[in-house]
N, C-alpha and C. Protein backbone atom coordinates (compact mmCIF):
# COMPACT_ATOMS: atom_id res chain seq x y z
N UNK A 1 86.32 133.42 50.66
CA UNK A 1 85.90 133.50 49.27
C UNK A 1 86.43 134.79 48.67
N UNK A 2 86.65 134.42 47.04
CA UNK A 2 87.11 135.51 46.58
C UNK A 2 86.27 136.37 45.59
N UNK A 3 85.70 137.08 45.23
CA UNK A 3 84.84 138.22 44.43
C UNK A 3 86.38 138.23 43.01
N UNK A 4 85.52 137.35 41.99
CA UNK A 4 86.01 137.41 40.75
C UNK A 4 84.86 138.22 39.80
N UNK A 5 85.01 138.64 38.36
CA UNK A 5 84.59 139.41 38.01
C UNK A 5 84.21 138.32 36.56
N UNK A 6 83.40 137.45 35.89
CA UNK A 6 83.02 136.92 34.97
C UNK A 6 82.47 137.19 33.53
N UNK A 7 82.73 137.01 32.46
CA UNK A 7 82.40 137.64 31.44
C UNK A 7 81.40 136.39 30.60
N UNK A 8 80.00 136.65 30.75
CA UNK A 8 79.39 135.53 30.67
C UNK A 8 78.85 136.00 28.61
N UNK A 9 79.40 136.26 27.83
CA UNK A 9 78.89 136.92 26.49
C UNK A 9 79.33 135.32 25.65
N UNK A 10 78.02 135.25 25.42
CA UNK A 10 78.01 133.85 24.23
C UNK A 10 78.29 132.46 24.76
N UNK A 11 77.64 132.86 26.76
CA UNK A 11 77.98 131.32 26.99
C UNK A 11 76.10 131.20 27.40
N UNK A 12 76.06 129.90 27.67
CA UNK A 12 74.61 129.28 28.51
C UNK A 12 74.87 129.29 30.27
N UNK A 13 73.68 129.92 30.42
CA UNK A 13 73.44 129.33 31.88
C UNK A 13 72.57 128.52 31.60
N UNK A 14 72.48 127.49 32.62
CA UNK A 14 70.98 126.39 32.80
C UNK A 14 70.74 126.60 34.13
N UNK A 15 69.48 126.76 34.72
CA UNK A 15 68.58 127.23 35.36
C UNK A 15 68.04 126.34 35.49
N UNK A 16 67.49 125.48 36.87
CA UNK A 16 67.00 124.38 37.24
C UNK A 16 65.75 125.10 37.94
N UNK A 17 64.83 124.83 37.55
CA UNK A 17 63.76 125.66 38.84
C UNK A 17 62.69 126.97 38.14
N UNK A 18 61.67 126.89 37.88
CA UNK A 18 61.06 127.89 37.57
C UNK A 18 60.03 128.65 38.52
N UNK A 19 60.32 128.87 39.38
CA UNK A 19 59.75 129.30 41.43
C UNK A 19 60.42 130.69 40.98
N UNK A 20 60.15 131.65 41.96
CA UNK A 20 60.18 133.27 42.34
C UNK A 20 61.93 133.41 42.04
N UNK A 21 62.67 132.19 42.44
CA UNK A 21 64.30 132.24 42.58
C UNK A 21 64.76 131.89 41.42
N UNK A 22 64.29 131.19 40.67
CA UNK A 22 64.63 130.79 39.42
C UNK A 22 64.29 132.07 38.45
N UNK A 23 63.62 132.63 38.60
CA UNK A 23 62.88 133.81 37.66
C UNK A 23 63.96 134.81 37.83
N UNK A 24 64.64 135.35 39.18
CA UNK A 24 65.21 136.00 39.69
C UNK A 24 66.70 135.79 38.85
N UNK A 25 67.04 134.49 39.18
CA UNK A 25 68.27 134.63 38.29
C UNK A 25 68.43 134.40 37.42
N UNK A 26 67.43 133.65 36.21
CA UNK A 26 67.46 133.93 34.79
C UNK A 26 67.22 135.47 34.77
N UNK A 27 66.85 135.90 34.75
CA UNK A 27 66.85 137.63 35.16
C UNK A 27 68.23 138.16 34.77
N UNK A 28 68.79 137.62 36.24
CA UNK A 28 69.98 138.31 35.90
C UNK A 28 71.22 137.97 34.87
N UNK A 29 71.58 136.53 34.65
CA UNK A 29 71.96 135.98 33.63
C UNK A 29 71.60 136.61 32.18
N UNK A 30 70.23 136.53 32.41
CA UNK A 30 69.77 136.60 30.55
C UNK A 30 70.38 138.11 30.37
N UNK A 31 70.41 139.14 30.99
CA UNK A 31 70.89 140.36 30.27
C UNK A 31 72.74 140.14 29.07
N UNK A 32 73.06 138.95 29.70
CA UNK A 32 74.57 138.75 28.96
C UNK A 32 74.65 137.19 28.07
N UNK A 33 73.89 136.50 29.08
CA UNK A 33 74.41 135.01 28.64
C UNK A 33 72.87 134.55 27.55
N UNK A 34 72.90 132.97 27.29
CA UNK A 34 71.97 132.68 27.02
C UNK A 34 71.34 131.68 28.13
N UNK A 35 70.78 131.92 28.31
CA UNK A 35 69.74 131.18 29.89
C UNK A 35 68.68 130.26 29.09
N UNK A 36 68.90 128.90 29.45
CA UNK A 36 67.72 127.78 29.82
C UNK A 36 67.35 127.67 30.81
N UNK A 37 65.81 128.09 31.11
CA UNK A 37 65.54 127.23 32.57
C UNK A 37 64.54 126.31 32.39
N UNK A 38 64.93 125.33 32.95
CA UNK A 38 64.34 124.02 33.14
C UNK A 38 63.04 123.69 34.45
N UNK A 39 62.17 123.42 33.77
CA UNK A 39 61.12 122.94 35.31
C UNK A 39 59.81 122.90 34.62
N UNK A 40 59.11 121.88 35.52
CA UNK A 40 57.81 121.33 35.26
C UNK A 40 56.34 122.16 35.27
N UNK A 41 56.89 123.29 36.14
CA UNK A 41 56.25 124.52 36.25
C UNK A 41 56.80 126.11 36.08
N UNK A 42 55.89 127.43 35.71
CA UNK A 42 56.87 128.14 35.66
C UNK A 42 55.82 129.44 36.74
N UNK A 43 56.22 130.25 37.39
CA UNK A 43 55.72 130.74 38.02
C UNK A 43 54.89 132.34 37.42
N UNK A 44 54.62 132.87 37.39
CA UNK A 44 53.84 134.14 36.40
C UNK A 44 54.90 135.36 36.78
N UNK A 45 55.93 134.79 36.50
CA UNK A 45 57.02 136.03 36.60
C UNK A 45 57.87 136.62 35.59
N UNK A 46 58.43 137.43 35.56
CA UNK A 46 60.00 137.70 34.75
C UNK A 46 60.73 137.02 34.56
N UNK A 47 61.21 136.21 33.14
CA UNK A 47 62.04 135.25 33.62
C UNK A 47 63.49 135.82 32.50
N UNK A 48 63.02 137.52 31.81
CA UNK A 48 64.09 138.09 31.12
C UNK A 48 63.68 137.09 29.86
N UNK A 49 65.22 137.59 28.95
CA UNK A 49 65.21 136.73 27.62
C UNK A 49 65.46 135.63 28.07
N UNK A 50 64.80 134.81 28.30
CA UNK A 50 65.31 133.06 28.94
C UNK A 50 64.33 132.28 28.15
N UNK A 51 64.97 131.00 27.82
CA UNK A 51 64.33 129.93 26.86
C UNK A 51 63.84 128.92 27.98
N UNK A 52 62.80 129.20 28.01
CA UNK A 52 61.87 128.26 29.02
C UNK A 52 61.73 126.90 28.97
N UNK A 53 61.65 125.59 29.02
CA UNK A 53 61.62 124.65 28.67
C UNK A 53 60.88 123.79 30.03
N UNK A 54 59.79 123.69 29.92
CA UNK A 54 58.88 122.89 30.39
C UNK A 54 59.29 121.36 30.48
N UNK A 55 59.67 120.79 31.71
CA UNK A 55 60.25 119.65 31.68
C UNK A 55 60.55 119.27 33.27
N UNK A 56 60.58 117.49 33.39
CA UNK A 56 60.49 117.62 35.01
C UNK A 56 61.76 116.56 35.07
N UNK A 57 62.79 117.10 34.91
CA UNK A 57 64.39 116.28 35.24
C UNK A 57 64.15 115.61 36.34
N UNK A 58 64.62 114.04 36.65
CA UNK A 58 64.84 113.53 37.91
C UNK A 58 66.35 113.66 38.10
N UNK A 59 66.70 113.30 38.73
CA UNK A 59 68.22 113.47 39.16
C UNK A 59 69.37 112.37 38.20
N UNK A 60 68.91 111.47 37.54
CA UNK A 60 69.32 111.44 36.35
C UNK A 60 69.59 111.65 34.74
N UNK A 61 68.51 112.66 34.68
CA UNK A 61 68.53 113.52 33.65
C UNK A 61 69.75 114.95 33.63
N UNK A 62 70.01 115.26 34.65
CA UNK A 62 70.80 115.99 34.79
C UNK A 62 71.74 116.23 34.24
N UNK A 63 72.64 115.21 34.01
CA UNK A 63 73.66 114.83 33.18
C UNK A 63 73.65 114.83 31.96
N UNK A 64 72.37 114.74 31.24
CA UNK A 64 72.24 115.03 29.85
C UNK A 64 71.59 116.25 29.70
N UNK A 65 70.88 116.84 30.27
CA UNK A 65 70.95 118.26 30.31
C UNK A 65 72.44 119.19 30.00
N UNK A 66 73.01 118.61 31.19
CA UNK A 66 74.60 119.20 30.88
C UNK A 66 75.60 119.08 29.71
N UNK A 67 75.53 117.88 29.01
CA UNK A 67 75.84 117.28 28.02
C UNK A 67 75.45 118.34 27.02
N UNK A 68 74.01 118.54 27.14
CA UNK A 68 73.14 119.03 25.75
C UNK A 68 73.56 120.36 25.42
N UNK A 69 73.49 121.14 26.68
CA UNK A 69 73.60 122.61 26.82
C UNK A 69 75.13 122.96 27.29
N UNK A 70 76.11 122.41 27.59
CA UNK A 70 77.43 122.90 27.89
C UNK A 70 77.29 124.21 28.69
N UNK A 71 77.08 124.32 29.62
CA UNK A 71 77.11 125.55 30.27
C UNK A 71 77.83 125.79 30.76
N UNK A 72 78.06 126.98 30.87
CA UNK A 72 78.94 127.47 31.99
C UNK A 72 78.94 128.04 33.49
N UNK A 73 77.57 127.78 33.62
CA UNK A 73 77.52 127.76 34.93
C UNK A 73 75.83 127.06 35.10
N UNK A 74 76.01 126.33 36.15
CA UNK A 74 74.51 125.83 36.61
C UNK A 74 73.64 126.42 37.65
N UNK A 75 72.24 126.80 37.46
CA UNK A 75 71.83 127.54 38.82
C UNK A 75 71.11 126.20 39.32
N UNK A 76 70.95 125.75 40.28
CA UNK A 76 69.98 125.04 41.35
C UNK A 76 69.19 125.47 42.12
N UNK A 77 67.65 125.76 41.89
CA UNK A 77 66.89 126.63 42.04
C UNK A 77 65.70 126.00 42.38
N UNK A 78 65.66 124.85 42.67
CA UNK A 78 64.38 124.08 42.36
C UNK A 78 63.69 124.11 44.27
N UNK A 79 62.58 123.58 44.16
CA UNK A 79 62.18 123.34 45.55
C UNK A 79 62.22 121.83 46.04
N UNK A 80 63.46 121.36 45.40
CA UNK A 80 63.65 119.76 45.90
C UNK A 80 65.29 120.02 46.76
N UNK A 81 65.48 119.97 47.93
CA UNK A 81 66.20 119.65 48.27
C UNK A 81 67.71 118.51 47.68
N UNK A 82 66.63 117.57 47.39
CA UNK A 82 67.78 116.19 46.97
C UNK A 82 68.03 116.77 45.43
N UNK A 83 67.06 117.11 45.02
CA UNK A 83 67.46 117.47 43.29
C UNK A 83 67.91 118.49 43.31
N UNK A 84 68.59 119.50 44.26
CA UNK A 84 69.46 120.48 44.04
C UNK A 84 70.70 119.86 44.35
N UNK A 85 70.77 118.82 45.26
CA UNK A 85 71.84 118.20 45.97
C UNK A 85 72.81 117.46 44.42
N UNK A 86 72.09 116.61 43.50
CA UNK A 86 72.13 115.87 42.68
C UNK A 86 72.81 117.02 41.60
N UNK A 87 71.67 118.07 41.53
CA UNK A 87 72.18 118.96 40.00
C UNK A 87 74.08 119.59 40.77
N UNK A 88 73.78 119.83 41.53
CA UNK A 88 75.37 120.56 42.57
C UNK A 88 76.63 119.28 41.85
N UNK A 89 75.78 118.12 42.78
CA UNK A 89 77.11 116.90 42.14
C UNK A 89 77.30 116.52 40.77
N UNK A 90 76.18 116.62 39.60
CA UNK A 90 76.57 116.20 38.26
C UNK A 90 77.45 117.50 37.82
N UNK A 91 77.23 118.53 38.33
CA UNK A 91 77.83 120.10 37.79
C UNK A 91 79.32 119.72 38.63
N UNK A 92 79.46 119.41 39.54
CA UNK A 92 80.85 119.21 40.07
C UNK A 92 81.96 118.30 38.97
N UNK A 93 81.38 117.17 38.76
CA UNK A 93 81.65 115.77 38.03
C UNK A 93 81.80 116.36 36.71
N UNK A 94 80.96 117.44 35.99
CA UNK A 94 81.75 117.77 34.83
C UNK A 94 82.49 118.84 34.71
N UNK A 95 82.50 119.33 35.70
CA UNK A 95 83.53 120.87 35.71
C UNK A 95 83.40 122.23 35.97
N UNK A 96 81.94 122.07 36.06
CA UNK A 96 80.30 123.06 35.89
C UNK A 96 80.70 124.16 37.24
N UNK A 97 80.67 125.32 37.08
CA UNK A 97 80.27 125.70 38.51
C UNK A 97 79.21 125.76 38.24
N UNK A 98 78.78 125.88 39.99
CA UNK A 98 77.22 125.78 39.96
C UNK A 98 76.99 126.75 41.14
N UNK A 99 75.45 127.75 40.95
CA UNK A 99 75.20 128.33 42.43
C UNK A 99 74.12 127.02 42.88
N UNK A 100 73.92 127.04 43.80
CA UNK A 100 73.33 126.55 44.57
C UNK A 100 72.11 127.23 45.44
N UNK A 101 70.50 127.94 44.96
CA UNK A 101 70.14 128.66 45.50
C UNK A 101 69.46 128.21 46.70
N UNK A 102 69.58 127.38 47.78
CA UNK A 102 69.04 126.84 49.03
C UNK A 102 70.02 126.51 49.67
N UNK A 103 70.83 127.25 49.31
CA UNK A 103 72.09 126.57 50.49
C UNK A 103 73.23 127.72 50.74
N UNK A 104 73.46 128.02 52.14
CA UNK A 104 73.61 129.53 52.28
C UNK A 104 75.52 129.03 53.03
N UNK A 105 75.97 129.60 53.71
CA UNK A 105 77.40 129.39 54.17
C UNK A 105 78.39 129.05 53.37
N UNK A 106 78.97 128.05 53.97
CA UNK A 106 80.10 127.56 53.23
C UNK A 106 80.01 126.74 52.21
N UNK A 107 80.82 127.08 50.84
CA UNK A 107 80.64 126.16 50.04
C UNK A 107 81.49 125.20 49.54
N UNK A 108 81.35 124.34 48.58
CA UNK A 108 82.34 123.54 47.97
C UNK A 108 83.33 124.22 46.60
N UNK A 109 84.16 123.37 46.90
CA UNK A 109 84.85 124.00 45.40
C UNK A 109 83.91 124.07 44.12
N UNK A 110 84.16 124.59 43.18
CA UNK A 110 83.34 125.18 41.94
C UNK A 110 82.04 125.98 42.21
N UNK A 111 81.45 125.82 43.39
CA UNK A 111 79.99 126.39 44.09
C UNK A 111 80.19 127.61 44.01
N UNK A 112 80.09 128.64 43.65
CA UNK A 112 79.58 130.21 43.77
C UNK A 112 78.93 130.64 43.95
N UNK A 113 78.68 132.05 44.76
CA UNK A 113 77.78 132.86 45.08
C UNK A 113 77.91 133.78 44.01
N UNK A 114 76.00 134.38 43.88
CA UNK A 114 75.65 135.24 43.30
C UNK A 114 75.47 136.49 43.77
N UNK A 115 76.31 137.88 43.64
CA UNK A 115 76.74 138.46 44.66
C UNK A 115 75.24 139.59 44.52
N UNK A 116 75.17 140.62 44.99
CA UNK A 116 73.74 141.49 44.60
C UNK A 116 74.95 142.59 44.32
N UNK A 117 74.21 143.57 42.86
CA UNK A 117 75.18 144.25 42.27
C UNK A 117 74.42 145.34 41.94
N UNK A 118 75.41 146.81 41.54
CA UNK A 118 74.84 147.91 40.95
C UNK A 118 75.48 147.85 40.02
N UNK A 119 74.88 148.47 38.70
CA UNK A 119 75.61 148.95 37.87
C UNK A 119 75.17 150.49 37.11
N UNK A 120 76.23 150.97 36.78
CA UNK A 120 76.13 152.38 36.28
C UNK A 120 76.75 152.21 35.14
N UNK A 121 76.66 151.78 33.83
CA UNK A 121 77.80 151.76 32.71
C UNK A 121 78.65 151.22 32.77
N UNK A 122 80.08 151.19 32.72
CA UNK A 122 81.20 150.00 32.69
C UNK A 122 81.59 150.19 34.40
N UNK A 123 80.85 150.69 35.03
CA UNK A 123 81.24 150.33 36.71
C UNK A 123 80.13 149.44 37.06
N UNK A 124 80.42 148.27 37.89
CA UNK A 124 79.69 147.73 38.80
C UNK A 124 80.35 147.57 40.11
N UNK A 125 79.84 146.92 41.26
CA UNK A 125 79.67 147.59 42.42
C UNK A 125 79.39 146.00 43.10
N UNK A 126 79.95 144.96 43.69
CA UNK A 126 79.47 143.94 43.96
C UNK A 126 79.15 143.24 45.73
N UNK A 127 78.56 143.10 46.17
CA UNK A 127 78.30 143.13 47.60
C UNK A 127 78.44 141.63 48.00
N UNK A 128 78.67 140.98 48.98
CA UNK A 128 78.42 139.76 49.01
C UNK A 128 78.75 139.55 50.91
N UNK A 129 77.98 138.80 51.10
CA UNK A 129 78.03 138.04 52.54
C UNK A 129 78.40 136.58 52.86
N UNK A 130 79.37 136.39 51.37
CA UNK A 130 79.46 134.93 51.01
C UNK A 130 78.13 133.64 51.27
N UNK A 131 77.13 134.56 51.03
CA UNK A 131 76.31 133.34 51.22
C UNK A 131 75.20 133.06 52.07
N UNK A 132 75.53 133.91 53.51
CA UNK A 132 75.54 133.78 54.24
C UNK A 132 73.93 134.79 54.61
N UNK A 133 74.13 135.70 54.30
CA UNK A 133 72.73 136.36 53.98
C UNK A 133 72.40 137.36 53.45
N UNK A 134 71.93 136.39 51.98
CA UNK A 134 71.69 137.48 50.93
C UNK A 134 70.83 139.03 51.03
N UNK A 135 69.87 139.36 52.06
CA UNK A 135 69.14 139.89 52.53
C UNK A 135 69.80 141.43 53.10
N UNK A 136 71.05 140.95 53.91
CA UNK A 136 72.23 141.71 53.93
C UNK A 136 72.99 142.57 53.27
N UNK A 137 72.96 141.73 52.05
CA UNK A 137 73.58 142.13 50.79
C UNK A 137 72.82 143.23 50.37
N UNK A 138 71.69 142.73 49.82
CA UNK A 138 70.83 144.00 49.09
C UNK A 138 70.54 145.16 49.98
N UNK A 139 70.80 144.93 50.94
CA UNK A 139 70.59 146.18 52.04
C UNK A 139 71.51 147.47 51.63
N UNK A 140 73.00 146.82 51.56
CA UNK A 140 74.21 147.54 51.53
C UNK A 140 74.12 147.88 50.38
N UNK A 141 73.83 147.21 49.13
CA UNK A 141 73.55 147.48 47.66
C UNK A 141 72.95 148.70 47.63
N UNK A 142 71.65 148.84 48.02
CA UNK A 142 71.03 149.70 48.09
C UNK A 142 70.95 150.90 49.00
N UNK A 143 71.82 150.49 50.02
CA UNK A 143 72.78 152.12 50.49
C UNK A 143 73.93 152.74 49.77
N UNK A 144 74.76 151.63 48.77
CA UNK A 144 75.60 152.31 47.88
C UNK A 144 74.92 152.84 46.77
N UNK A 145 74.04 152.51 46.33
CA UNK A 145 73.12 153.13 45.25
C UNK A 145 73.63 154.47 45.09
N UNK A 146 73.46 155.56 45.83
CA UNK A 146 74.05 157.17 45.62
C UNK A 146 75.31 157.14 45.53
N UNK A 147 75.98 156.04 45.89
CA UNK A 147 77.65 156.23 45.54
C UNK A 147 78.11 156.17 44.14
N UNK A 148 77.26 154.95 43.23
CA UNK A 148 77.44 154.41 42.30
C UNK A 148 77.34 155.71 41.14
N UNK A 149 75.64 156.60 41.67
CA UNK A 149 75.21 157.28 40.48
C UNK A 149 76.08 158.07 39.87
N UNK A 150 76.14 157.95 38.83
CA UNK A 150 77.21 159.48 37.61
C UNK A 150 78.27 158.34 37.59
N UNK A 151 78.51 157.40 37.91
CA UNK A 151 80.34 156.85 37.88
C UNK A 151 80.59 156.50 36.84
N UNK A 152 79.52 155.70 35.89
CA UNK A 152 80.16 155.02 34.75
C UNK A 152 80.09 156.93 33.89
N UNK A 153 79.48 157.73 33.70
CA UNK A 153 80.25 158.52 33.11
C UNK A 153 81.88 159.13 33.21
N UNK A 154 81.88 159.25 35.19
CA UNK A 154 82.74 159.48 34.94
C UNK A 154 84.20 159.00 34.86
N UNK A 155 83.79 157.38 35.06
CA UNK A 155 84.47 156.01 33.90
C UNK A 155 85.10 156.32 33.02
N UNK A 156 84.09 156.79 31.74
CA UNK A 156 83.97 156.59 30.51
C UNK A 156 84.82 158.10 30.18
N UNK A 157 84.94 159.20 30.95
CA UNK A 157 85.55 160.26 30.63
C UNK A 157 87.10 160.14 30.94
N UNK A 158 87.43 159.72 32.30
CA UNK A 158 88.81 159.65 32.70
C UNK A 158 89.13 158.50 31.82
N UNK A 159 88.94 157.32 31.25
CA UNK A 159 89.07 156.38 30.51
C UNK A 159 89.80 157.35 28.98
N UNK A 160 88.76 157.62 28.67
CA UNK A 160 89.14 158.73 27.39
C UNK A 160 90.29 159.36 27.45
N UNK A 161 90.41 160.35 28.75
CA UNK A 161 91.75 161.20 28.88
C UNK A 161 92.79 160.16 28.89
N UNK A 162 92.43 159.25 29.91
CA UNK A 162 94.29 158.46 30.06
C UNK A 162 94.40 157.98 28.44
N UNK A 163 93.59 157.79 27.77
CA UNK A 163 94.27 156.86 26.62
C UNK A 163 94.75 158.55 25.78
N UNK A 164 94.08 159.73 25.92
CA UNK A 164 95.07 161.01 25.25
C UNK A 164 96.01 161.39 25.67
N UNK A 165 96.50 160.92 27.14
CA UNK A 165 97.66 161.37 27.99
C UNK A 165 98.38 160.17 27.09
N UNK A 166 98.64 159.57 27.02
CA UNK A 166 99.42 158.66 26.50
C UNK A 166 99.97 158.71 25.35
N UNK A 167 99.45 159.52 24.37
CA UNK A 167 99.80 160.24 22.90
C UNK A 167 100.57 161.68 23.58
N UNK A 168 100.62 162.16 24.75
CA UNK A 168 101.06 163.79 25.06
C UNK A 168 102.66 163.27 25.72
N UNK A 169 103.48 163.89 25.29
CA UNK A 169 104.85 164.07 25.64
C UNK A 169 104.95 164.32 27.04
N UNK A 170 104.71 163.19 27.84
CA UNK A 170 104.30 163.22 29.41
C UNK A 170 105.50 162.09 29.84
N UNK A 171 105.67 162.72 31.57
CA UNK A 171 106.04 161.16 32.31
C UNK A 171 105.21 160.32 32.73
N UNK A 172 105.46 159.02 32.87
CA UNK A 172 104.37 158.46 33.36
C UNK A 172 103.94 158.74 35.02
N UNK A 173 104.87 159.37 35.62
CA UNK A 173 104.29 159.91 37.09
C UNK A 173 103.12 161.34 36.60
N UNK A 174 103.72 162.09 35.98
CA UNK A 174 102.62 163.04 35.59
C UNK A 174 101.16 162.63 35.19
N UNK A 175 101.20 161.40 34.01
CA UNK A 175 100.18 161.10 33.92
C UNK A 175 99.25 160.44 34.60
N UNK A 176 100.08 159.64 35.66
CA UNK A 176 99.19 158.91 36.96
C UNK A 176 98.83 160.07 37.50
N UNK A 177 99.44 160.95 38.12
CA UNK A 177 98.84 162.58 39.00
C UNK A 177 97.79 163.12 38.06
N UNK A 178 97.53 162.70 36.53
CA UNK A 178 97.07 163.93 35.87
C UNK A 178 95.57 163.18 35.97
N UNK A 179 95.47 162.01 35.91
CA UNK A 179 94.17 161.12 35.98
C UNK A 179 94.01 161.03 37.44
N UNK A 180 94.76 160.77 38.40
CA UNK A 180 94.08 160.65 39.91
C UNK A 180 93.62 162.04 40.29
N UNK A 181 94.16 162.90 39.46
CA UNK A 181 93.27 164.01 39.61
C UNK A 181 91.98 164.67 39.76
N UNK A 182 91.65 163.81 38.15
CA UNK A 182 90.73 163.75 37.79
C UNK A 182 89.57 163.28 37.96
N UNK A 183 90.27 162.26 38.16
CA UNK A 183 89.45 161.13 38.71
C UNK A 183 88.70 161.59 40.62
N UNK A 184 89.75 162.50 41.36
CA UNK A 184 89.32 162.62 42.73
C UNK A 184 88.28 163.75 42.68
N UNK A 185 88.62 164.82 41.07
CA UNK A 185 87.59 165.73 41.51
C UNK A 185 86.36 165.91 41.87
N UNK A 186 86.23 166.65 42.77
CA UNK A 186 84.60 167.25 43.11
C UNK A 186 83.35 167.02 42.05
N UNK A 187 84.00 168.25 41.45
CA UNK A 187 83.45 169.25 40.25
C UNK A 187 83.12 168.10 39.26
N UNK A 188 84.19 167.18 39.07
CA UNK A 188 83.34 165.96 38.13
C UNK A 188 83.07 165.51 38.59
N UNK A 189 82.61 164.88 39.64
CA UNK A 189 81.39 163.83 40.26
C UNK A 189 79.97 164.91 40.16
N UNK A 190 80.39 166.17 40.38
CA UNK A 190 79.14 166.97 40.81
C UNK A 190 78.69 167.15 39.45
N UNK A 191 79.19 167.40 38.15
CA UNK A 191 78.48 167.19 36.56
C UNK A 191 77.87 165.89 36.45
N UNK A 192 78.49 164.84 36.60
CA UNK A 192 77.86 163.64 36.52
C UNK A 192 76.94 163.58 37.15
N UNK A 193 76.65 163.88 38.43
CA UNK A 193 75.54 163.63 39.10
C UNK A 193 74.64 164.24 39.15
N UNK A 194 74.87 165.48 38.67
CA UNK A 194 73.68 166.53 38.81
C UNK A 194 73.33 167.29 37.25
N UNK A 195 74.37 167.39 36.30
CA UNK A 195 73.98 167.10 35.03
C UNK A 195 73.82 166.10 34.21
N UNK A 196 74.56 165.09 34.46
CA UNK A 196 74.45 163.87 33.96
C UNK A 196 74.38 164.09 32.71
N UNK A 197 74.93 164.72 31.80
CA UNK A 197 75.46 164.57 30.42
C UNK A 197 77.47 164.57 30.29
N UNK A 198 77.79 163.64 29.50
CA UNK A 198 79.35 163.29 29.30
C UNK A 198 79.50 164.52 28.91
N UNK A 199 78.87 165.63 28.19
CA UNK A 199 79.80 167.09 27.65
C UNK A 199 79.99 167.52 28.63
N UNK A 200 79.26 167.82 29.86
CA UNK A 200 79.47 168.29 31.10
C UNK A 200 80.50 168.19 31.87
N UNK A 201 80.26 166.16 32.18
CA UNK A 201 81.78 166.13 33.01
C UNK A 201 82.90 166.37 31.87
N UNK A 202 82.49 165.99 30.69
CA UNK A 202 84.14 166.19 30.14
C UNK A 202 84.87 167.40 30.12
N UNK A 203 83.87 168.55 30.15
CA UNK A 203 84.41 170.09 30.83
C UNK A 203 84.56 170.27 31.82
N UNK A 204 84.32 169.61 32.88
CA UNK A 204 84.91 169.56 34.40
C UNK A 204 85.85 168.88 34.38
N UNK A 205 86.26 167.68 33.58
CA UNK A 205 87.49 167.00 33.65
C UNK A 205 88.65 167.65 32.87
N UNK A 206 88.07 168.55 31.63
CA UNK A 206 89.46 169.17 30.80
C UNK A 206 90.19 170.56 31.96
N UNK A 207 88.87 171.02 32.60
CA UNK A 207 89.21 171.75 33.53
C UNK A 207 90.42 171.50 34.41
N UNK A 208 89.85 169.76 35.14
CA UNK A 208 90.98 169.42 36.23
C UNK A 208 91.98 169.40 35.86
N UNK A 209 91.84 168.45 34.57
CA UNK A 209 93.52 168.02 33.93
C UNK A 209 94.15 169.46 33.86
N UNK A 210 93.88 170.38 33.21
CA UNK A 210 94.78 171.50 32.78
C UNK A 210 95.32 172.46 34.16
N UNK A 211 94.74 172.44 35.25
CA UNK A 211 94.63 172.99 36.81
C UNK A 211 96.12 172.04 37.20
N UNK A 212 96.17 170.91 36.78
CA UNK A 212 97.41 169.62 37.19
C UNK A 212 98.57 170.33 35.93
N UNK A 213 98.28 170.29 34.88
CA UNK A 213 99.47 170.23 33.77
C UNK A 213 100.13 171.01 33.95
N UNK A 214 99.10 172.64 34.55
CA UNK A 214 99.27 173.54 34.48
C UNK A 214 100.60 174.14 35.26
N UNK A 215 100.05 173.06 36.50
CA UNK A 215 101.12 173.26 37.28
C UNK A 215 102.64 173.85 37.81
């Protein structure tokens, strides 16, 4: 399996299942997409911005669910075995990927895993055991946790410089050296992380760059 990177802004998920797992990943969905979840019950949880819809699909309803809502991806979340089996195959038949949350290993084409992720600002961080055990995942997630902290600042700073190196009467080998520079320093990971304001690292980063130009 391959770790692709999805841009879910102004599409639907549909969410089959309103149990502890279903809550979990309208959760994570709703921060970008628009999330329906579907089910006859809903459990007293978080279910994020998600449009709840009280309803008990048999395995032929499915299909007009899909119809209705065009999604772009299907979760299967429910505690029916066969009716996850069913929502997997109508989501295949129209084009749908679908996760599949009761079913761990190998999957079928369009089937995806939901990987466990950090994010710090425009960095995320994605872990995955293909499937295999999610439990795993969040383990490692949460040992990279201290790796992640300060990054999207200092993202958002080296981001800034390369697009001003690019206006400066540079080679482009200089300017790759002048950002991997930057990007490797100490001194800006150590503002980010321990001041955690962008004026900070961006004075540890005008620092690096000019230590390179200077050269």
């Amino acid at each position: 399996m391959i770790p692709l990177i999805h841009d879910f802004d102004d599409e639907t998920v549909l969410v089959f299942g309103g149990g502890a797992v279903g809550a979990r990943k309208a959760r994570r969905f709703a921060a970008e997409a628009h999330v329906i979840v579907v089910s006859p019950t809903f459990v007293d949880a978080d279910f994020g911005d998600s449009e709840c819809v009280r309803a008990a699909p048999d395995h032929d309803d499915v299909t007009g669910w899909l119809d209705r809502t065009s999604p772009a991806l299907v979760v299967a979340a429910t505690d029916d075995a066969a009716l996850n089996a069913a929502i997997e195959r109508h989501a295949h038949d129209a084009g749908v990927l679908v996760n599949r949350a009761d079913r761990s290993g190998d999957r079928d084409p369009r089937s995806v895993v939901v990987p466990a992720t950090l994010r710090d600002g425009p960095v995320g961080i994605a872990v995955t055991t293909s499937g295999t055990s999610p439990a795993v995942s969040r383990r490692l997630r949460d040992e990279l946790a201290p790796v992640v902290e300060g990054a999207g600042l200092v993202a958002t700073v080296v981001s800034d410089l390369r697009a001003d190196l690019k206006t400066r009467d540079l080679s482009a080998e200089t300017r790759h050296a002048a950002i991997g520079a930057v990007a490797q320093d100490d001194a800006v990971w150590e503002a980010a992380r321990d001041v955690g304001t962008e004026s900070a690292v961006r004075a540890a980063a005008e620092r690096a760059l000019a230590a390179v130009l200077d050269e």
